[in-house]
PDB file of N, CA and C in Angstrom:
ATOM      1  N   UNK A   1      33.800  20.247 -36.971  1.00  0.00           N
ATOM      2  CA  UNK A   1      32.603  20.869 -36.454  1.00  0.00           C
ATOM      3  C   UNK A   1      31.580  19.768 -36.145  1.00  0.00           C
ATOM      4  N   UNK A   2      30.568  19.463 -34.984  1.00  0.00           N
ATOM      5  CA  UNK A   2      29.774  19.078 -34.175  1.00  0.00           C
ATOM      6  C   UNK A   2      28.683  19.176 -35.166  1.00  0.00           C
ATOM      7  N   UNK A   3      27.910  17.923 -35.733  1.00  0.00           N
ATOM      8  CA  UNK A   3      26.430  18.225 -36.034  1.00  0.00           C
ATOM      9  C   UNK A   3      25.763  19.146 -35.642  1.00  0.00           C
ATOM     10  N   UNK A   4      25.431  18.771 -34.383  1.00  0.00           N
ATOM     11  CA  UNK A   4      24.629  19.619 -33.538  1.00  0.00           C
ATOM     12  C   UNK A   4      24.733  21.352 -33.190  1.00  0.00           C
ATOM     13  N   UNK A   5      25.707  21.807 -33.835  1.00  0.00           N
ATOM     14  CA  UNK A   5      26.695  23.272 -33.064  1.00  0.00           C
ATOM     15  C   UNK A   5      25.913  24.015 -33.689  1.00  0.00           C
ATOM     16  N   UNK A   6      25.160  25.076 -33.176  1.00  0.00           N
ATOM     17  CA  UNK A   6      24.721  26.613 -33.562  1.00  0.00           C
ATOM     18  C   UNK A   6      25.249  26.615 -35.097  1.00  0.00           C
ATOM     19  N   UNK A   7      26.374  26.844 -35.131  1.00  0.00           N
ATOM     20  CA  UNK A   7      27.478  27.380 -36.413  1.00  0.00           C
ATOM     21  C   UNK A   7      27.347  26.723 -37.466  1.00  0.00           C
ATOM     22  N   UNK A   8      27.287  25.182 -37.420  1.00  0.00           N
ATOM     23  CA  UNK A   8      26.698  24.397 -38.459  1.00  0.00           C
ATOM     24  C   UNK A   8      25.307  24.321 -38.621  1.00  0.00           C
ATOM     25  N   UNK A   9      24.019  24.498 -38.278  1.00  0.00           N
ATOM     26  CA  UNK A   9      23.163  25.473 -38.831  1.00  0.00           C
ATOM     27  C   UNK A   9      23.054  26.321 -39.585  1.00  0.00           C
ATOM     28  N   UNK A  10      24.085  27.384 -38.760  1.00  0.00           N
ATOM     29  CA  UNK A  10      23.848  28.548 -39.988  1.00  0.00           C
ATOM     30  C   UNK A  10      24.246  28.374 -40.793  1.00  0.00           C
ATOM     31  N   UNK A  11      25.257  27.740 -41.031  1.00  0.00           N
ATOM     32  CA  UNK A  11      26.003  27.233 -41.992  1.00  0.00           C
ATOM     33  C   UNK A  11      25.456  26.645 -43.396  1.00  0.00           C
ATOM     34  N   UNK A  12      24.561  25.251 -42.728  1.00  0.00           N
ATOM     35  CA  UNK A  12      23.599  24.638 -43.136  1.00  0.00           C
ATOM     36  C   UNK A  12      22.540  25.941 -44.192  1.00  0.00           C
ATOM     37  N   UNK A  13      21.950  26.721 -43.212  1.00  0.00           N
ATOM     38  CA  UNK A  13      20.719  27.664 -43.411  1.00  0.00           C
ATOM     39  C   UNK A  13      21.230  28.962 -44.398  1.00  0.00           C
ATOM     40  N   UNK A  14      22.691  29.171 -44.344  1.00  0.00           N
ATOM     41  CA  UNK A  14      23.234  30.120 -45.144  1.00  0.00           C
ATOM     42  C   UNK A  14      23.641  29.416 -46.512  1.00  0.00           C
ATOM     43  N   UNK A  15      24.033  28.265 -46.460  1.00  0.00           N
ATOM     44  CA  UNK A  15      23.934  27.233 -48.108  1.00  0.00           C
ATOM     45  C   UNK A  15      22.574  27.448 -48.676  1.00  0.00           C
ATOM     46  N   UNK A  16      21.524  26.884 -47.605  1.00  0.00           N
ATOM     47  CA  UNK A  16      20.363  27.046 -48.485  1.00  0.00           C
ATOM     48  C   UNK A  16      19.735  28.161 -49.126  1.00  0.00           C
ATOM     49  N   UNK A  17      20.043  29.157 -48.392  1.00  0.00           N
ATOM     50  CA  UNK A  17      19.653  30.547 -48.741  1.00  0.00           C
ATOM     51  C   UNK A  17      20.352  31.273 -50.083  1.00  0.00           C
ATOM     52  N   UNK A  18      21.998  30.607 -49.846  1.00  0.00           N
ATOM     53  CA  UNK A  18      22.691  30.823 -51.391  1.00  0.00           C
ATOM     54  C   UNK A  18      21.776  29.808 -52.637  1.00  0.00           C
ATOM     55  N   UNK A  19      21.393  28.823 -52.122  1.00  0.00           N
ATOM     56  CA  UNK A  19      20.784  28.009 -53.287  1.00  0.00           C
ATOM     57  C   UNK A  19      19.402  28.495 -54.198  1.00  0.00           C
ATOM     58  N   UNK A  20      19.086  29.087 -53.088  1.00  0.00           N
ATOM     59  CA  UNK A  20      17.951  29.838 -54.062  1.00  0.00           C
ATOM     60  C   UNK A  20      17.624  30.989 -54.450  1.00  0.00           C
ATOM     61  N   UNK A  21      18.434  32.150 -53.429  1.00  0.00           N
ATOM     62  CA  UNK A  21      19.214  33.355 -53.996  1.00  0.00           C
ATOM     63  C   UNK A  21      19.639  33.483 -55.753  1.00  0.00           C
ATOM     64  N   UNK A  22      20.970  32.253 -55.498  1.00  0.00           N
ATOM     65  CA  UNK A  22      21.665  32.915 -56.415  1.00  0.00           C
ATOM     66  C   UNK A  22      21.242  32.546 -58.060  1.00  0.00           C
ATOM     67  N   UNK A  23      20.469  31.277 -58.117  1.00  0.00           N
ATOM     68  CA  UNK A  23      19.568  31.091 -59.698  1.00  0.00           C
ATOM     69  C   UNK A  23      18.455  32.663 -60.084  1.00  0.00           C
ATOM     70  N   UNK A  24      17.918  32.744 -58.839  1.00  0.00           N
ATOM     71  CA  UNK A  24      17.428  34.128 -59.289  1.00  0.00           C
ATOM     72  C   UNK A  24      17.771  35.169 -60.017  1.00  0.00           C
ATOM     73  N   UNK A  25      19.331  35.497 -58.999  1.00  0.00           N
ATOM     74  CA  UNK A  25      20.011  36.371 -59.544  1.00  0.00           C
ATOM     75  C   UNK A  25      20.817  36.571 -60.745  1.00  0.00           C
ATOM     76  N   UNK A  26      21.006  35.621 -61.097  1.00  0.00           N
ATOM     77  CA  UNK A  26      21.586  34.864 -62.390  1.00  0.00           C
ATOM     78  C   UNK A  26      20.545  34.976 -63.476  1.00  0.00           C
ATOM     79  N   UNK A  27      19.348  33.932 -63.422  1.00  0.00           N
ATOM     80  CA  UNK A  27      18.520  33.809 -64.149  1.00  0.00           C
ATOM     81  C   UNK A  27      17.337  34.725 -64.401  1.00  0.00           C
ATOM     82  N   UNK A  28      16.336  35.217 -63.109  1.00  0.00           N
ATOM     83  CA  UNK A  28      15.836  36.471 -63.611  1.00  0.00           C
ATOM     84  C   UNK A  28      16.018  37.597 -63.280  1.00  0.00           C
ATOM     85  N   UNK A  29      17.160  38.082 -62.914  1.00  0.00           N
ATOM     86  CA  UNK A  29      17.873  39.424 -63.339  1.00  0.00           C
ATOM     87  C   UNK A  29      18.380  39.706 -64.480  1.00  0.00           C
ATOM     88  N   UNK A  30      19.290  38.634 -64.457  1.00  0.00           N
ATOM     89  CA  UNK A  30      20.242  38.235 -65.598  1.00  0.00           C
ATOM     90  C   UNK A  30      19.452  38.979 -66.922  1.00  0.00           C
ATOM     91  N   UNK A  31      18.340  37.469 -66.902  1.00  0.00           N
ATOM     92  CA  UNK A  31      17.282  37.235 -67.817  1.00  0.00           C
ATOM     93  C   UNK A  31      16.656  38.572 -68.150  1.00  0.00           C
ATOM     94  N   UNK A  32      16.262  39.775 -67.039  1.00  0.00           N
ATOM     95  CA  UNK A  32      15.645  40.835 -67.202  1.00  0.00           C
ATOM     96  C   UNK A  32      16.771  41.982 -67.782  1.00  0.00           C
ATOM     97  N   UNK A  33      17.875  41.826 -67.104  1.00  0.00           N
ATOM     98  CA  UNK A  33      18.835  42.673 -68.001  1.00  0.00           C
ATOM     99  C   UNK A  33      18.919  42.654 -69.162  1.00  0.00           C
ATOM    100  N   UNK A  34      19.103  41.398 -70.041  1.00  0.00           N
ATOM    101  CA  UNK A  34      19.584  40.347 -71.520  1.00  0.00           C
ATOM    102  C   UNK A  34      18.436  41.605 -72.182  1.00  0.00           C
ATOM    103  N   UNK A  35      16.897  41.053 -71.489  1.00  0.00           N
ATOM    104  CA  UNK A  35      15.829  41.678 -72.583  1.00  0.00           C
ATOM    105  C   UNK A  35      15.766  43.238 -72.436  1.00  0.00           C
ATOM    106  N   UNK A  36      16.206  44.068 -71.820  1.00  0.00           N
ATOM    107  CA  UNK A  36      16.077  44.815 -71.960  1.00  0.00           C
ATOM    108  C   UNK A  36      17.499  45.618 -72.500  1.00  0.00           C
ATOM    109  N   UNK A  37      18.625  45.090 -72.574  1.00  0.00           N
ATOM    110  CA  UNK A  37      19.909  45.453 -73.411  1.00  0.00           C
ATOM    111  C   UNK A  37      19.420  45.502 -75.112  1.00  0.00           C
ATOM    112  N   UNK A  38      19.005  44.139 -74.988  1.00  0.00           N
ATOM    113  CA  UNK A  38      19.049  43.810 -76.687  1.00  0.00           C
ATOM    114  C   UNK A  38      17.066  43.867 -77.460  1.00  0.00           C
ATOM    115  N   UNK A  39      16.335  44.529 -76.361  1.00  0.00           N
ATOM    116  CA  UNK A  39      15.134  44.700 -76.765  1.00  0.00           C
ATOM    117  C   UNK A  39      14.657  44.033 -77.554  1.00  0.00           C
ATOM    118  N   UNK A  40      14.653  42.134 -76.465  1.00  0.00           N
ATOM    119  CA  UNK A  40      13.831  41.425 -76.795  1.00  0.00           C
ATOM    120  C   UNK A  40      12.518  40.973 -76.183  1.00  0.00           C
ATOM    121  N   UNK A  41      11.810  40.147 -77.076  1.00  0.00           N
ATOM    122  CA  UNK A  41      10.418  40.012 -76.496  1.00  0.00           C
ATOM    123  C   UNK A  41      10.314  40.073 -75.550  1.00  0.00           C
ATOM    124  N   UNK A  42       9.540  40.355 -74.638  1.00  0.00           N
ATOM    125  CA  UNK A  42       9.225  40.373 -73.541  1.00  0.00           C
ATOM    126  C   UNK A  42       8.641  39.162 -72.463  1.00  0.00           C
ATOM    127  N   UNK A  43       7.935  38.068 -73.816  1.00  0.00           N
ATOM    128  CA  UNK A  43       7.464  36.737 -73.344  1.00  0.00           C
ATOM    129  C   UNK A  43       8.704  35.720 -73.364  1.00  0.00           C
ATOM    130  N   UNK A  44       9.785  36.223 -73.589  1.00  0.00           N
ATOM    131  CA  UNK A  44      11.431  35.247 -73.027  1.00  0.00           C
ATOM    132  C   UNK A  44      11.552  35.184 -71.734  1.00  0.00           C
ATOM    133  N   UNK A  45      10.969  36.368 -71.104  1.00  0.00           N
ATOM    134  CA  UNK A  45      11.566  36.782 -69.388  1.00  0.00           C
ATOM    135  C   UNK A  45      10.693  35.002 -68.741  1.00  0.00           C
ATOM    136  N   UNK A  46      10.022  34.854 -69.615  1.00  0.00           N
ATOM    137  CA  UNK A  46       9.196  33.212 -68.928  1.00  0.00           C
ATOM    138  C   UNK A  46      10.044  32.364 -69.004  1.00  0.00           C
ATOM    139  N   UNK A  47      11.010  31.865 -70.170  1.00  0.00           N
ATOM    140  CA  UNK A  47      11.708  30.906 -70.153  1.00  0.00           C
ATOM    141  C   UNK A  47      12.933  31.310 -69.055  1.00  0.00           C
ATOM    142  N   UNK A  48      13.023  32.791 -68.723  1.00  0.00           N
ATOM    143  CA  UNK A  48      14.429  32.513 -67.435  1.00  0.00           C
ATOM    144  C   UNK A  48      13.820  31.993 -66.245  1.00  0.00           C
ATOM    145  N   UNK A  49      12.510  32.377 -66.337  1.00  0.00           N
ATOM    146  CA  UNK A  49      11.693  31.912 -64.967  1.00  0.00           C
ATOM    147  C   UNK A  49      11.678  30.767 -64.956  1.00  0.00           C
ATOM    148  N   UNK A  50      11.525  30.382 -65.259  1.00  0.00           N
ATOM    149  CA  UNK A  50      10.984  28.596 -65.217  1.00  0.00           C
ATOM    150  C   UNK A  50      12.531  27.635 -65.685  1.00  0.00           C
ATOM    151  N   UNK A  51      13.848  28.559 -65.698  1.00  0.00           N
ATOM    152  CA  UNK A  51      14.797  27.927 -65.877  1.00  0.00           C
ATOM    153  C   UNK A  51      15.041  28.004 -64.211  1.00  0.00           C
ATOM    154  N   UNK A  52      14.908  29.091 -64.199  1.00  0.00           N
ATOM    155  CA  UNK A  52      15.570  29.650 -62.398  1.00  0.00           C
ATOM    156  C   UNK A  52      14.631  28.893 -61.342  1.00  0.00           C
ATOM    157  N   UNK A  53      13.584  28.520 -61.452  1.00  0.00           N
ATOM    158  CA  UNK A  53      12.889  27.282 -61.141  1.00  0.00           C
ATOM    159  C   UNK A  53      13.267  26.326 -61.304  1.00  0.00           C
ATOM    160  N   UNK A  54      13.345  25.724 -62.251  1.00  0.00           N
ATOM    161  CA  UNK A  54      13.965  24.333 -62.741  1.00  0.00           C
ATOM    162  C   UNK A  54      15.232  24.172 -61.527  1.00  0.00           C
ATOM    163  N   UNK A  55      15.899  24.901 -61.862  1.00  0.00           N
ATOM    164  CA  UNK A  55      17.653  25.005 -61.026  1.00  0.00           C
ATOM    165  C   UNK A  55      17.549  25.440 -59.414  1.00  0.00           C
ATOM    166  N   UNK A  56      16.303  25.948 -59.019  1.00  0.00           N
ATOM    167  CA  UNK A  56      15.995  25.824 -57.514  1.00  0.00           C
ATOM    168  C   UNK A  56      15.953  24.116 -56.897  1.00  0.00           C
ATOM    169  N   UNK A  57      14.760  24.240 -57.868  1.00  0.00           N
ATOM    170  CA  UNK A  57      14.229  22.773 -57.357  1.00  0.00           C
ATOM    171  C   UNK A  57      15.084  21.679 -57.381  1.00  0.00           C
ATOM    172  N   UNK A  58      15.881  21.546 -58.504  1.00  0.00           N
ATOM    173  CA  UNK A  58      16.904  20.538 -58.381  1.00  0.00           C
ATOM    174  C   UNK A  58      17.718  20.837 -57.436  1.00  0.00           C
ATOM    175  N   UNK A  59      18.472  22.374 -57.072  1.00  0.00           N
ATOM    176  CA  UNK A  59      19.352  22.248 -55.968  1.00  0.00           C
ATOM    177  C   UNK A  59      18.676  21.830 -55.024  1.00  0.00           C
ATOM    178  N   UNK A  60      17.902  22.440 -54.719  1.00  0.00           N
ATOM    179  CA  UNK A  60      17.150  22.290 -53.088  1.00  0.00           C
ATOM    180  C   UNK A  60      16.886  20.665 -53.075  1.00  0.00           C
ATOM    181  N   UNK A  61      16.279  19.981 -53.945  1.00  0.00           N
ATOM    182  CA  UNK A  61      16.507  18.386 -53.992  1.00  0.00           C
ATOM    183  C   UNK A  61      17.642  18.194 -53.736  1.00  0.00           C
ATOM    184  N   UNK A  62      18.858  18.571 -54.373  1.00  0.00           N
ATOM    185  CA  UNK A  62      19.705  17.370 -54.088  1.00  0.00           C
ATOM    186  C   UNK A  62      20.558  17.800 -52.704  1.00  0.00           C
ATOM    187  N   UNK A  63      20.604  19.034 -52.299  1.00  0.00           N
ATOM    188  CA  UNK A  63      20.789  19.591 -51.696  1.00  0.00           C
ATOM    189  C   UNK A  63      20.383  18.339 -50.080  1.00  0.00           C
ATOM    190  N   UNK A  64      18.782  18.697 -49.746  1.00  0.00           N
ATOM    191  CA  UNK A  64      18.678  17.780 -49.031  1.00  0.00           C
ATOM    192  C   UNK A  64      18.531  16.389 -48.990  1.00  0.00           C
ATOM    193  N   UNK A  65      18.709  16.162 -49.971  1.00  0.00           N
ATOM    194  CA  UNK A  65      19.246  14.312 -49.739  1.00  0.00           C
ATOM    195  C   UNK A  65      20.506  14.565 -49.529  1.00  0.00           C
ATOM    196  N   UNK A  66      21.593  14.673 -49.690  1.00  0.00           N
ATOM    197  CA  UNK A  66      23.091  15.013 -49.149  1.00  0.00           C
ATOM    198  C   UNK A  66      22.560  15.201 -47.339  1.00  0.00           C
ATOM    199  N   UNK A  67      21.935  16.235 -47.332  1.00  0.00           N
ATOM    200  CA  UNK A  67      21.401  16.625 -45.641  1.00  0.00           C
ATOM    201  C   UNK A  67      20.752  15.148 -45.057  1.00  0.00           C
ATOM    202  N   UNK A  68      20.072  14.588 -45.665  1.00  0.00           N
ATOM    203  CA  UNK A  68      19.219  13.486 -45.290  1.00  0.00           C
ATOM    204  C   UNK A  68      20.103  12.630 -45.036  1.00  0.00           C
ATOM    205  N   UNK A  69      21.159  11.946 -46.161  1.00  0.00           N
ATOM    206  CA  UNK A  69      22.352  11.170 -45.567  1.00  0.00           C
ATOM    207  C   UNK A  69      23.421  11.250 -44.715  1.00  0.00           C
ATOM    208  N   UNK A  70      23.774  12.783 -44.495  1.00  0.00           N
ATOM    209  CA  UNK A  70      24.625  13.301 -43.210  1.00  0.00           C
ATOM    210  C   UNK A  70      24.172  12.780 -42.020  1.00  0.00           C
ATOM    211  N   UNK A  71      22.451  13.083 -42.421  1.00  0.00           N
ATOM    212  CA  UNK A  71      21.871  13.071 -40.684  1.00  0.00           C
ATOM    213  C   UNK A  71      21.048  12.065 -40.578  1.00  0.00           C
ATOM    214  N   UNK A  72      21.343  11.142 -41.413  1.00  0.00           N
ATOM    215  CA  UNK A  72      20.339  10.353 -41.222  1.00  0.00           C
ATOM    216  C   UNK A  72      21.047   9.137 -39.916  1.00  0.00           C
ATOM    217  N   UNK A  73      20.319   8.587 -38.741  1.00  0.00           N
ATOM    218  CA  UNK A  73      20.778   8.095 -37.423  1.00  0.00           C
ATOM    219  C   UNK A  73      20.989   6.582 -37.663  1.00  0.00           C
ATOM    220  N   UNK A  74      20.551   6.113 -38.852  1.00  0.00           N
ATOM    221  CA  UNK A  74      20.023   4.811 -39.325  1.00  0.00           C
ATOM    222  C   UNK A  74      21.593   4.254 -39.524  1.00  0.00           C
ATOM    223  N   UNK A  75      22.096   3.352 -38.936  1.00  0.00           N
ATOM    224  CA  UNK A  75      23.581   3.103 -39.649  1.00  0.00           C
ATOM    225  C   UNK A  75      23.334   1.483 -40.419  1.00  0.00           C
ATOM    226  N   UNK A  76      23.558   1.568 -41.680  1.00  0.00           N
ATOM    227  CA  UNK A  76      23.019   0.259 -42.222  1.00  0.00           C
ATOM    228  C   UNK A  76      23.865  -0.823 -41.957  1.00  0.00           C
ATOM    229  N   UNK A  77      24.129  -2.067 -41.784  1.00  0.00           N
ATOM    230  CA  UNK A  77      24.928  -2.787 -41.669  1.00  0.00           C
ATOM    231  C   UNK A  77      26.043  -3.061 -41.969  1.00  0.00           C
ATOM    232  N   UNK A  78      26.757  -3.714 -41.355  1.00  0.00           N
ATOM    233  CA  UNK A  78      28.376  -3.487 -41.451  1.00  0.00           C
ATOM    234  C   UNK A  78      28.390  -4.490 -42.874  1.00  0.00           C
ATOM    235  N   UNK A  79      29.163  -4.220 -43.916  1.00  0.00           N
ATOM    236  CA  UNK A  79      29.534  -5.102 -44.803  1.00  0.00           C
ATOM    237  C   UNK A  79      30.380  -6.190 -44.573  1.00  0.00           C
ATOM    238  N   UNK A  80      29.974  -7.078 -45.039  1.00  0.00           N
ATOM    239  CA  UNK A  80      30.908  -8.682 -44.990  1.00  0.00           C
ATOM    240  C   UNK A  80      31.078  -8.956 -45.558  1.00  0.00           C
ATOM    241  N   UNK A  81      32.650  -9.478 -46.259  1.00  0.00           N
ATOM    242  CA  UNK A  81      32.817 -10.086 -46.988  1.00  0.00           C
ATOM    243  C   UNK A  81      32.683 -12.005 -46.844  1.00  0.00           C
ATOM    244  N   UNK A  82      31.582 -12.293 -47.864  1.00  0.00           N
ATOM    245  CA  UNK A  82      31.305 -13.923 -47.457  1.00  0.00           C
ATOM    246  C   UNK A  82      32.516 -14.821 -47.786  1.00  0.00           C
ATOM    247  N   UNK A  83      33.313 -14.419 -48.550  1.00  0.00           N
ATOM    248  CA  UNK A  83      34.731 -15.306 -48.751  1.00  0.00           C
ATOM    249  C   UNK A  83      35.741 -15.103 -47.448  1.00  0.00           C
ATOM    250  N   UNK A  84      35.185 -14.635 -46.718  1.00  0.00           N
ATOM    251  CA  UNK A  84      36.223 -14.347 -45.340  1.00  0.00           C
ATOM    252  C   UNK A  84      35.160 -15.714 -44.360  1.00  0.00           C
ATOM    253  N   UNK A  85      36.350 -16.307 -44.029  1.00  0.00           N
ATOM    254  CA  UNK A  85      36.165 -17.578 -42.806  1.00  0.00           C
ATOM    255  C   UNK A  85      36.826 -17.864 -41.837  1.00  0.00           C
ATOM    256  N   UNK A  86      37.753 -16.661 -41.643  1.00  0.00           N
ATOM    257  CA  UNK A  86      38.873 -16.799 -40.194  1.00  0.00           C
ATOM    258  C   UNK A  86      37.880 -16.135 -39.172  1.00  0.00           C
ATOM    259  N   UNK A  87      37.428 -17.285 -38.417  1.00  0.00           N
ATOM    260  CA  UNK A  87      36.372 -16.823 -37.010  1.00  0.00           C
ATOM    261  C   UNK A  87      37.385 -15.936 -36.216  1.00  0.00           C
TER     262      UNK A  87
END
């Protein structure tokens, strides 16, 4: 598939959308189900929040640095080995 192609976009735009979807759904659903099964405190539902946060932000970080190095146009220099001397 073509950098540039429609399809890899969405592609692209449908990863990201799973990335922050699915900690939610996990963490404060999850999290809201847990407390209300086992009728606990109610000030826990904070620690799923701020886990399901935590785990956004890191995906979505590392997420686009992976994107940043795909696309990045910059090609750094060719490596040389200095023990090589056959001109």
């Amino acid at each position: 598939m073509k950098k540039d192609s429609p399809l890899k976009a969405f592609v692209i735009a449908g990863h990201f959308f799973w990335i922050i979807v699915s900690p939610i759904l996990i963490f404060i659903v999850g999290g809201s189900w847990l407390i209300n099964r086992f009728n606990w405190d109610n000030r826990i539902m904070l620690v799923f929040i701020l886990v399901a946060l935590a785990v956004i932000v890191i995906s979505a970080w590392s997420y686009f640095k992976q994107m940043l190095s795909v696309y990045d146009d910059e090609k750094p220099p060719p490596k040389t080995d200095k023990r090589d001397y056959d001109y």
